[in-house]
Protein backbone atom coordinates (compact mmCIF):
# COMPACT_ATOMS: atom_id res chain seq x y z
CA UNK A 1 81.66 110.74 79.54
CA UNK A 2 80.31 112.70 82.78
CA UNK A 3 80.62 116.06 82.75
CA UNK A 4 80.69 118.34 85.88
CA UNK A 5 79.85 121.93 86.27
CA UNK A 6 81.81 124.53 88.80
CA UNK A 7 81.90 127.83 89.28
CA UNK A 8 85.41 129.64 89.45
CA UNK A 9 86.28 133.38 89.98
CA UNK A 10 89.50 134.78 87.64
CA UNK A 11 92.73 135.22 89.16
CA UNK A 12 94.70 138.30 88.12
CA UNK A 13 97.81 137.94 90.66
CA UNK A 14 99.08 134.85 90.75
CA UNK A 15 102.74 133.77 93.04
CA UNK A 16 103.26 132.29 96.28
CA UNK A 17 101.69 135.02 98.08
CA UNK A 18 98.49 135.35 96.05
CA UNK A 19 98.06 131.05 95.84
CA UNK A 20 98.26 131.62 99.70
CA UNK A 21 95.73 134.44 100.26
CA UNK A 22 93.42 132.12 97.89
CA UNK A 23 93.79 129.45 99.88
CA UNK A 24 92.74 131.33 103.26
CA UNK A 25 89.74 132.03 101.71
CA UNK A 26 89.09 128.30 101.27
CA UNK A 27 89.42 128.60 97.53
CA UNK A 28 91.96 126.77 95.62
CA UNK A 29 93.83 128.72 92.79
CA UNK A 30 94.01 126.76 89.40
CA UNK A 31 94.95 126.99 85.44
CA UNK A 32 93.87 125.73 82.63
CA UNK A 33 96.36 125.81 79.53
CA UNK A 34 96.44 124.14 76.11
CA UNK A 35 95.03 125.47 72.77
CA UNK A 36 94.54 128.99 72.89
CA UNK A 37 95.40 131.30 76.70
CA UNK A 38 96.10 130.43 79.92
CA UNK A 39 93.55 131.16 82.33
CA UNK A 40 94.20 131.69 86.23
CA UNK A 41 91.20 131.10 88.34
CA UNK A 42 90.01 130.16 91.62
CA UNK A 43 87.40 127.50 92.65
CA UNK A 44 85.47 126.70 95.54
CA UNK A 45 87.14 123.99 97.79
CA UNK A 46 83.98 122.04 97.97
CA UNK A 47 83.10 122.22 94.65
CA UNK A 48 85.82 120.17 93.61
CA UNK A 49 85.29 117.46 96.35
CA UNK A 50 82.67 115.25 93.45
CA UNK A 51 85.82 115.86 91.16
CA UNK A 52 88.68 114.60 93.09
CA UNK A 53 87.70 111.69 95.77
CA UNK A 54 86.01 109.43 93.09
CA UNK A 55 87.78 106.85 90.90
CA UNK A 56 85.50 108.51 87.67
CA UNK A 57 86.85 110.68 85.51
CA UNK A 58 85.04 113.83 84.30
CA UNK A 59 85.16 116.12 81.41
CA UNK A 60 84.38 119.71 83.69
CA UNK A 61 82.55 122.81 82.69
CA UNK A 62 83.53 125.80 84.33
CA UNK A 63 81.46 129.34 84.06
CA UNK A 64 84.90 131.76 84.86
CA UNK A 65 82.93 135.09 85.74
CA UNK A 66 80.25 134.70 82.58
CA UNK A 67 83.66 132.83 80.90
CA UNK A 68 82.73 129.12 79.49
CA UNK A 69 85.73 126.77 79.53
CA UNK A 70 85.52 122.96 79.15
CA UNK A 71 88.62 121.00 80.38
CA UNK A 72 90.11 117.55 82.04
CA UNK A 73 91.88 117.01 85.17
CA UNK A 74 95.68 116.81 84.75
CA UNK A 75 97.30 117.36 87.61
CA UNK A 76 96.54 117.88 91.33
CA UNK A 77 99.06 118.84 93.92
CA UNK A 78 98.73 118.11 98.08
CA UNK A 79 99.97 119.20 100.80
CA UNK A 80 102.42 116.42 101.95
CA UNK A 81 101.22 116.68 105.68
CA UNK A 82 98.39 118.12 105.94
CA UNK A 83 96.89 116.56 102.38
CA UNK A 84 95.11 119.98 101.49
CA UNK A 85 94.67 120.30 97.78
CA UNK A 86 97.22 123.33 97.53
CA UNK A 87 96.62 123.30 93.18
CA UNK A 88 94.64 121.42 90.27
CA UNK A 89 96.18 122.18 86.61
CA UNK A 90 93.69 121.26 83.84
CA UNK A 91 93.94 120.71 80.02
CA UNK A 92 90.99 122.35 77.81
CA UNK A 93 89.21 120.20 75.89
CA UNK A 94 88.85 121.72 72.42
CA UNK A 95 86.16 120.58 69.50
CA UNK A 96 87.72 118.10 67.18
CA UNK A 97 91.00 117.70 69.32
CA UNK A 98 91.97 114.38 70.83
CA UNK A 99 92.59 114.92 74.64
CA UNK A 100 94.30 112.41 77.22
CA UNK A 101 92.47 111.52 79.78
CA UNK A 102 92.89 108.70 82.92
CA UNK A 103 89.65 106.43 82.85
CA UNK A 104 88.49 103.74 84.95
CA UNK A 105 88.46 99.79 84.45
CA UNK A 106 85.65 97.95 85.51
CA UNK A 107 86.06 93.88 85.13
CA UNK A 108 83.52 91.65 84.15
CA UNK A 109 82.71 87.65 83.88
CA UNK A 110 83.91 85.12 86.00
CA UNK A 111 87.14 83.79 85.31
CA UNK A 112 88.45 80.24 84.67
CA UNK A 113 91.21 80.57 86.95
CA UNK A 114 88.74 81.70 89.25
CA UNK A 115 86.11 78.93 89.22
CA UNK A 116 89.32 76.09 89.59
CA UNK A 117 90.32 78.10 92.96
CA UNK A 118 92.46 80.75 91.70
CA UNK A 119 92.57 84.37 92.58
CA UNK A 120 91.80 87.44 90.67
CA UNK A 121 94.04 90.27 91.60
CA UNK A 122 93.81 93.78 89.92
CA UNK A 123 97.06 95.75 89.46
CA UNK A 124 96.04 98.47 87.30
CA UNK A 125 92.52 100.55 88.21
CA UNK A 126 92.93 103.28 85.47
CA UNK A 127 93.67 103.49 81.71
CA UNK A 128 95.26 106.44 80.28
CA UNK A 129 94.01 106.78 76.89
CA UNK A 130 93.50 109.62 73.99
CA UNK A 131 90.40 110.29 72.28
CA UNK A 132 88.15 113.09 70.91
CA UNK A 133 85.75 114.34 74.08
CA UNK A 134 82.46 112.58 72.20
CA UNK A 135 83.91 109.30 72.36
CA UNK A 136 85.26 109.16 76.08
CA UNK A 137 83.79 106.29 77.62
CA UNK A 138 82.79 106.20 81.46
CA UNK A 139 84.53 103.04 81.81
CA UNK A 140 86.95 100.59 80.02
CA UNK A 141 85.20 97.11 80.44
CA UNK A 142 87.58 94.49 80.92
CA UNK A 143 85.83 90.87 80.30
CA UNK A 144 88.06 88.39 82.50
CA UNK A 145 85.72 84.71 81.51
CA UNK A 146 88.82 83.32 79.48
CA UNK A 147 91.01 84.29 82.38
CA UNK A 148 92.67 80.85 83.50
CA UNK A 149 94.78 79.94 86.53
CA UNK A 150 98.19 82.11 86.44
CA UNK A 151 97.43 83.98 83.50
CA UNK A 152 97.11 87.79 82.73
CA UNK A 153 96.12 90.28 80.90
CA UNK A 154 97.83 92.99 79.61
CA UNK A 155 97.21 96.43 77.81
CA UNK A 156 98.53 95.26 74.70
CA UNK A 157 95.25 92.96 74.43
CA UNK A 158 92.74 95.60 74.47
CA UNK A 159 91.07 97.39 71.60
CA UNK A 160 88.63 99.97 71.90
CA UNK A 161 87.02 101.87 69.14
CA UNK A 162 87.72 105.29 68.98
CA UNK A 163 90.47 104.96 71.41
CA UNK A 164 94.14 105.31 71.17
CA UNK A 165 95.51 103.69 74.90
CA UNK A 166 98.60 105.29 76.02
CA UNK A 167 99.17 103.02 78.87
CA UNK A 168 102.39 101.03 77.88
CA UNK A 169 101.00 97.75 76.12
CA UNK A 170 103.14 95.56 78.28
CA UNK A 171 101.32 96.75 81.53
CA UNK A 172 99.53 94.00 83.33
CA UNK A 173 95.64 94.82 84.50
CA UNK A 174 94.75 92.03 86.42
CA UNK A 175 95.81 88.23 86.42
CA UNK A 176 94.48 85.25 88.37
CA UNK A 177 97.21 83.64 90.84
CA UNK A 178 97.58 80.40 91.90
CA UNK A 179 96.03 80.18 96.01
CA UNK A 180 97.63 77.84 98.53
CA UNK A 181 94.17 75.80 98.81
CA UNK A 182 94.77 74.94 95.17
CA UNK A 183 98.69 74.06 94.73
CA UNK A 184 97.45 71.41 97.80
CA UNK A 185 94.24 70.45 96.03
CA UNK A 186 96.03 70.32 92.48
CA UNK A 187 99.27 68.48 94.33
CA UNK A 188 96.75 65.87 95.94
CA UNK A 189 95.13 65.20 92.56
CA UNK A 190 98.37 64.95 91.06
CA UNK A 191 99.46 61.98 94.09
């Protein structure tokens, strides 16, 4: 998996007051939590732009004033005008420790369904799944070739190794549908 390095400063006063005056200062005050103390901290707005608008998921490094902490994303809260990343909670990764992590799908082959004038439509972009940091893919590969006309395919039909999905198993991914163009070409056939 990717990993990302930022730069944060510690946080001693944290509250609704103190988040704000972080936030004027175009940083944006975070935590991370899980296996040992909680650490406050601030990071550059910026910084976190590679993290956040991408569909990847990263494991992220941060240096916390000479501090080294390794962690995932969990949780990022927005403004709900003004869309302004107002907090970002992560979860430390730890040495030996599964952690749970969202990861992208990326489809391959060219379906059945496809080829007899069918359409492919995704429904689910990201996996979440549990796994020990070493064996975090950078993408679930989803092969779609047996994929025929108005069938699916769900999370119960995957199997990766070293992977535990927590995604419901009844969760559809992607399925091919049945176009308009081919109910008339499969009803003129059928005349």
């Amino acid at each position: 998996m990717k990993t990302i390095q930022i730069s944060a400063a510690s946080r001693a006063a944290f509250g609704k007051k103190e988040s704000k005056a972080v936030r004027a200062e175009g940083q944006i005050p975070c935590v991370i939590y899980g296996g040992g103390q909680t650490v406050h901290f601030s990071i550059d707005a910026k910084a976190v732009k590679p993290l956040i608008y991408t569909p990847n998921s990263f494991i992220v490094e941060f240096d916390i004033e000479g501090t080294k902490e390794t962690g995932v994303m969990r949780e990022v809260q927005f403004h709900p005008v003004n869309e302004q990343i107002l907090h970002i909670d992560f979860y430390r990764v730890q040495p030996g420790k599964a952690v749970a992590i969202d990861i992208p799908i990326k489809i391959t082959g060219s379906s059945e369904g496809v080829k007899q004038g069918g359409k492919l439509s995704l429904s689910k972009r990201k996996l979440r799944v549990s796994g020990l940091a070493e064996n975090l893919p950078d993408e679930l590969v989803v092969d779609v070739t047996e994929l025929g006309l108005g069938k699916s395919i769900f999370v119960g039909d995957l199997k990766y190794e070293g992977l535990t999905i927590l995604t419901p198993a009844t969760t559809a991914i992607c399925a091919v549908r049945m176009t308009r163009a081919a109910r008339g070409a499969q009803a003129a056939a059928g005349k």
